[in-house]
Protein backbone atom coordinates (compact mmCIF):
# COMPACT_ATOMS: atom_id res chain seq x y z
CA UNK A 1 9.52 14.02 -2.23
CA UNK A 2 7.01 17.28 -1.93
CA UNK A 3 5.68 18.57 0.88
CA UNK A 4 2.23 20.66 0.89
CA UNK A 5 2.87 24.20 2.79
CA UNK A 6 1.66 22.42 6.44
CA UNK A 7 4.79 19.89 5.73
CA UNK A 8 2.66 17.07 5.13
CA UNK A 9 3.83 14.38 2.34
CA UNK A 10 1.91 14.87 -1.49
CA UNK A 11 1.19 11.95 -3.81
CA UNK A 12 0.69 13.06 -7.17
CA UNK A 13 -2.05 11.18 -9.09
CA UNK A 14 -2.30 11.83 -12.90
CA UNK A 15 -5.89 10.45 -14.09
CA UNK A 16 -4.76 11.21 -17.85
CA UNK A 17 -2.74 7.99 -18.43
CA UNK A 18 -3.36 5.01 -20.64
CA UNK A 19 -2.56 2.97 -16.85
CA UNK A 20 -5.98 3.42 -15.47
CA UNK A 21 -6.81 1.49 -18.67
CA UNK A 22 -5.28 -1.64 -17.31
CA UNK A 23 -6.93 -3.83 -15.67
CA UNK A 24 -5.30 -4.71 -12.73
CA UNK A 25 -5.54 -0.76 -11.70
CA UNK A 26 -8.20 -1.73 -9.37
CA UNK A 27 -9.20 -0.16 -6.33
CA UNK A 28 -7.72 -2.92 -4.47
CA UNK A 29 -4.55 -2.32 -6.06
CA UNK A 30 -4.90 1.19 -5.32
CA UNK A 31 -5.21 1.05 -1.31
CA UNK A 32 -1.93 -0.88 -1.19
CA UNK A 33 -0.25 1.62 -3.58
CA UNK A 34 -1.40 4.70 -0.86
CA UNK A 35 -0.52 2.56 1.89
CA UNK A 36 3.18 2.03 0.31
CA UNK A 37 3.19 5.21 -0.15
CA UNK A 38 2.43 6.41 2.99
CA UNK A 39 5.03 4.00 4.47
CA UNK A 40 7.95 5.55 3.02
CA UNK A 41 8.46 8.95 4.90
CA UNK A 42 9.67 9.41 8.26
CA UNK A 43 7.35 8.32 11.18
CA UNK A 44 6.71 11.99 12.36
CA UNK A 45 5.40 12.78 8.43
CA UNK A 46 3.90 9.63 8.77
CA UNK A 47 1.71 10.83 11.52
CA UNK A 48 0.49 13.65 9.37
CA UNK A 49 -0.99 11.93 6.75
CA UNK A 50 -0.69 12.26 3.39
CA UNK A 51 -2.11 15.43 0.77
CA UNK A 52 -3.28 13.37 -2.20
CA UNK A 53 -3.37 15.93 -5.16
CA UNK A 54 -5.36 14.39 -8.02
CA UNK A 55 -4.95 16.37 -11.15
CA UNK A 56 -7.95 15.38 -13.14
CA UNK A 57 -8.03 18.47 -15.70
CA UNK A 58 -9.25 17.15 -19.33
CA UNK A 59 -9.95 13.84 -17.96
CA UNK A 60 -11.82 12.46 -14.78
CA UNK A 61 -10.77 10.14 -12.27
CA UNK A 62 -11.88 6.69 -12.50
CA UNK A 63 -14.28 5.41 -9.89
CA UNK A 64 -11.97 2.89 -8.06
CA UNK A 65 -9.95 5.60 -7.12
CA UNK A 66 -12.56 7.44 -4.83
CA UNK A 67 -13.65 3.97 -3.64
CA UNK A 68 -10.02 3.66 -2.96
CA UNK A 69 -9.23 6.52 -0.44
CA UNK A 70 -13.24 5.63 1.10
CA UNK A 71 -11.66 2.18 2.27
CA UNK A 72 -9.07 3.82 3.32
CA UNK A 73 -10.61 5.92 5.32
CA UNK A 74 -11.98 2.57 7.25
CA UNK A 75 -8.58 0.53 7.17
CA UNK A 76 -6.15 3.69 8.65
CA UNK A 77 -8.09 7.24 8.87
CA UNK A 78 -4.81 9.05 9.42
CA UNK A 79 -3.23 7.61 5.87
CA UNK A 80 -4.84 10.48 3.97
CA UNK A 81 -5.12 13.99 5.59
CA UNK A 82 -6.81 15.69 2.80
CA UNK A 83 -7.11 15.17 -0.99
CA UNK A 84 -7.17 18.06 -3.25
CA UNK A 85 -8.81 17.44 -7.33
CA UNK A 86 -8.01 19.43 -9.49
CA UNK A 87 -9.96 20.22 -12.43
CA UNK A 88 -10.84 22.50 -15.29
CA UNK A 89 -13.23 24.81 -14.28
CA UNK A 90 -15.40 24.45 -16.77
CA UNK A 91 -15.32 20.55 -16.41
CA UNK A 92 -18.50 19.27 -14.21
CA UNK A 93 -18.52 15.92 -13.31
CA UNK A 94 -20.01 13.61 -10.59
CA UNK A 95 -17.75 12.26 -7.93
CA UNK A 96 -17.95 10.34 -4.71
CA UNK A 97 -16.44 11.81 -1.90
CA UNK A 98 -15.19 10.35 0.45
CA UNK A 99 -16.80 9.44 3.74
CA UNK A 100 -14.48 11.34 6.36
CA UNK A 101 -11.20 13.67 5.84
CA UNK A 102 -11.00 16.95 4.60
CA UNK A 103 -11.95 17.35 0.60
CA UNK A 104 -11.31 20.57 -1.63
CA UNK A 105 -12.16 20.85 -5.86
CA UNK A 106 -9.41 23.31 -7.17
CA UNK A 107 -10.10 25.04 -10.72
CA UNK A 108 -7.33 26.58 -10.93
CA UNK A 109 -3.42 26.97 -10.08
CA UNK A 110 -3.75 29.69 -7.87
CA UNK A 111 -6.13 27.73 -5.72
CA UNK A 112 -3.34 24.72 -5.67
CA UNK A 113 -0.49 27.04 -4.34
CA UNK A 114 -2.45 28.39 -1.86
CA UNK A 115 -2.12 24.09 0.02
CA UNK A 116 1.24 23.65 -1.99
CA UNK A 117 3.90 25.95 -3.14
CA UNK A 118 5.10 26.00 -7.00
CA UNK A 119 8.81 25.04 -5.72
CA UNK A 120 6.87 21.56 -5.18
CA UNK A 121 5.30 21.21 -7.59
CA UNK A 122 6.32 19.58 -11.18
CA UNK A 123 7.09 21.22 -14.27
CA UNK A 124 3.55 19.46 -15.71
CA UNK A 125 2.10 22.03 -12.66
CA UNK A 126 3.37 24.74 -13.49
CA UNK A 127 6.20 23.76 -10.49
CA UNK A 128 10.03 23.98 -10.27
CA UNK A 129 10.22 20.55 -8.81
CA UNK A 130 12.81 18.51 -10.21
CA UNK A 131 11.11 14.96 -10.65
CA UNK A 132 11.73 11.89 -12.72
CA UNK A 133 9.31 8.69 -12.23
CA UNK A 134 11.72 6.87 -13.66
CA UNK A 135 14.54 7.53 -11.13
CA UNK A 136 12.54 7.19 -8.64
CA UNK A 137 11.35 3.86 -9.15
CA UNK A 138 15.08 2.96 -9.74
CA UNK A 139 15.84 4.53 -6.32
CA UNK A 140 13.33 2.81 -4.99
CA UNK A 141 14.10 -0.64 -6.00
CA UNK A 142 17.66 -0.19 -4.95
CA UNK A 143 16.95 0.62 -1.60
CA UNK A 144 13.96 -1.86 -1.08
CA UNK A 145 16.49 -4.47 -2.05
CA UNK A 146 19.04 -3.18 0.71
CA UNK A 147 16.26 -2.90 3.22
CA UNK A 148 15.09 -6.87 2.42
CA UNK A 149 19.01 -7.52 3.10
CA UNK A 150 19.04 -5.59 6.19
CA UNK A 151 15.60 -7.32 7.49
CA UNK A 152 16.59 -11.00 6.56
CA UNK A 153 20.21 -10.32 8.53
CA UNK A 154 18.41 -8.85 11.55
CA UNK A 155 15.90 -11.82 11.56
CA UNK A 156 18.84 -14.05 11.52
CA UNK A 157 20.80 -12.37 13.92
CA UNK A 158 17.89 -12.68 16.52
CA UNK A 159 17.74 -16.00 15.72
CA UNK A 160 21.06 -16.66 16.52
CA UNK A 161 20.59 -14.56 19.94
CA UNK A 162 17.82 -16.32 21.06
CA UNK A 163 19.61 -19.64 20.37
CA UNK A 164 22.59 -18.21 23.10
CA UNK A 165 20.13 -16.58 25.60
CA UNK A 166 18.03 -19.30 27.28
CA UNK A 167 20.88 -21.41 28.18
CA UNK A 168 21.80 -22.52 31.66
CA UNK A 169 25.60 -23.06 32.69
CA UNK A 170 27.03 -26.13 32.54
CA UNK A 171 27.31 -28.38 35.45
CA UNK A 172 30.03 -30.72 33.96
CA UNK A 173 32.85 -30.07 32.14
CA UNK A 174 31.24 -32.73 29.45
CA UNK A 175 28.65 -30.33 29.05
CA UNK A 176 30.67 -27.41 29.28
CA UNK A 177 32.73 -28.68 26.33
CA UNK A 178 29.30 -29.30 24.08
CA UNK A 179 27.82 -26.05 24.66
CA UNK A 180 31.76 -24.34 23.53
CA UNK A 181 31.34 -26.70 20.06
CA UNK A 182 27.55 -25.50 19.68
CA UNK A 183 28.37 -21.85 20.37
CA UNK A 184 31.98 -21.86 18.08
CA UNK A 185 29.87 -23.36 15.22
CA UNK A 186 26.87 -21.01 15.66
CA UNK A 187 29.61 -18.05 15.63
CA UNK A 188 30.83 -19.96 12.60
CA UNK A 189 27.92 -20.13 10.70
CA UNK A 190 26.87 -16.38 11.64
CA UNK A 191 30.37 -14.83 10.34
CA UNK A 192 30.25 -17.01 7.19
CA UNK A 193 26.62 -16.31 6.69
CA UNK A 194 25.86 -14.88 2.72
CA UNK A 195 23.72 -12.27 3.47
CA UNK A 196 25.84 -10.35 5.95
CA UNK A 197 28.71 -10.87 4.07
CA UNK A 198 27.22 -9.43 1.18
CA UNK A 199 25.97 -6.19 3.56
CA UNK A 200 29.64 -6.19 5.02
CA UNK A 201 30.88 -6.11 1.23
CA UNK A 202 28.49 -4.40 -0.75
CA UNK A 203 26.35 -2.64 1.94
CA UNK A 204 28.39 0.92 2.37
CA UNK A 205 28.57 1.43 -0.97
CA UNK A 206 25.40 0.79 -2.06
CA UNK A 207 24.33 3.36 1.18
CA UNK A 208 26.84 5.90 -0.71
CA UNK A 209 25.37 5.54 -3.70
CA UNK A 210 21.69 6.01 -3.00
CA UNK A 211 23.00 9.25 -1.07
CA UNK A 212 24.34 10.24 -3.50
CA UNK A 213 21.12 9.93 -5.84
């Protein structure tokens, strides 16, 4: 939920977490995590591309993750605008950068607010960002599972509407009759269908709860 002082979206990477131990934390794992990521604004932060803020002070980042943002760089070079690291400054250590994009070491926290402003930053950064991982994954799960409702009604929907479009009047009344039966059970099946029943049900209040979060 920050923004960097141009208004571009920031993902926050930690490399001091027992995580990177694990290991399916591999770089492949790591270029769909950005992508996601980079999914979730709006389309017009989108199309700014993400500030990836590594804080790597008493511990360095693993290799994957550089190797991560250089595939990136080949798969979508707008996903990443710029990623800052941010180290202690007298930690040396050698890193890979990346092939393209703009790249900046930071040793210190005035050199951080100078791309991102404390108000957006976490209390771990010296910030006054309120922030909870765990709520956010919560939030996030919620309204994934609305959007996969949303997506499989549409689909079905279209379905339906393609089913109506391509046919021709009836000739007969014979045929006319038919095509009333097909289209009264395909209304039928669409008003009684689960999943937009559930939307109909549960649908506003689940949207009044996550705006409310």
């Amino acid at each position: 939920g920050t923004r960097d002082k141009s208004g571009r979206a920031v993902a926050i990477i930690t490399t001091r977490n027992t995580a990177w131990l694990n290991p399916h934390c591999n770089t492949t794992e790591l270029v769909r995590l950005l992508l996601y990521l980079h999914s979730i604004p709006r389309p017009e932060c989108q199309a700014l591309g993400l500030t990836v803020l590594v804080d790597a002070r008493r511990c360095s980042p693993v290799p994957a993750l550089f190797k991560a943002f250089s595939i990136l760089q080949d798969i979508d070079p707008h996903c990443i605008h710029g990623v800052l690291l941010l180290v202690e400054r007298d930690l040396t250590f050698r890193m890979e950068k990346p092939p393209a994009g703009q790249f900046e070491l930071l040793t210190s926290m005035k050199s951080l607010h100078k791309h991102i402003d404390s108000s957006q930053l976490p209390l771990e950064l010296d910030g006054t960002f309120p922030y909870c991982h765990r709520d956010w994954l919560s939030f996030r799960m919620k309204l994934e599972h609305l959007l996969q409702g949303c997506q499989g009604a549409c689909a079905f929907l279209q379905g339906a509407i393609h089913k109506v479009e391509p046919a021709k009047l009836p000739e007969r009344a014979e045929e006319a009759a038919v095509l009333l039966r097909n289209y009264r059970q395909l209304m039928k099946n669409v008003l009684e269908d689960a999943r937009l029943v559930r939307l109909q049900l549960e649908g506003g209040a689940l949207l009044a709860r996550l705006r409310k979060e």
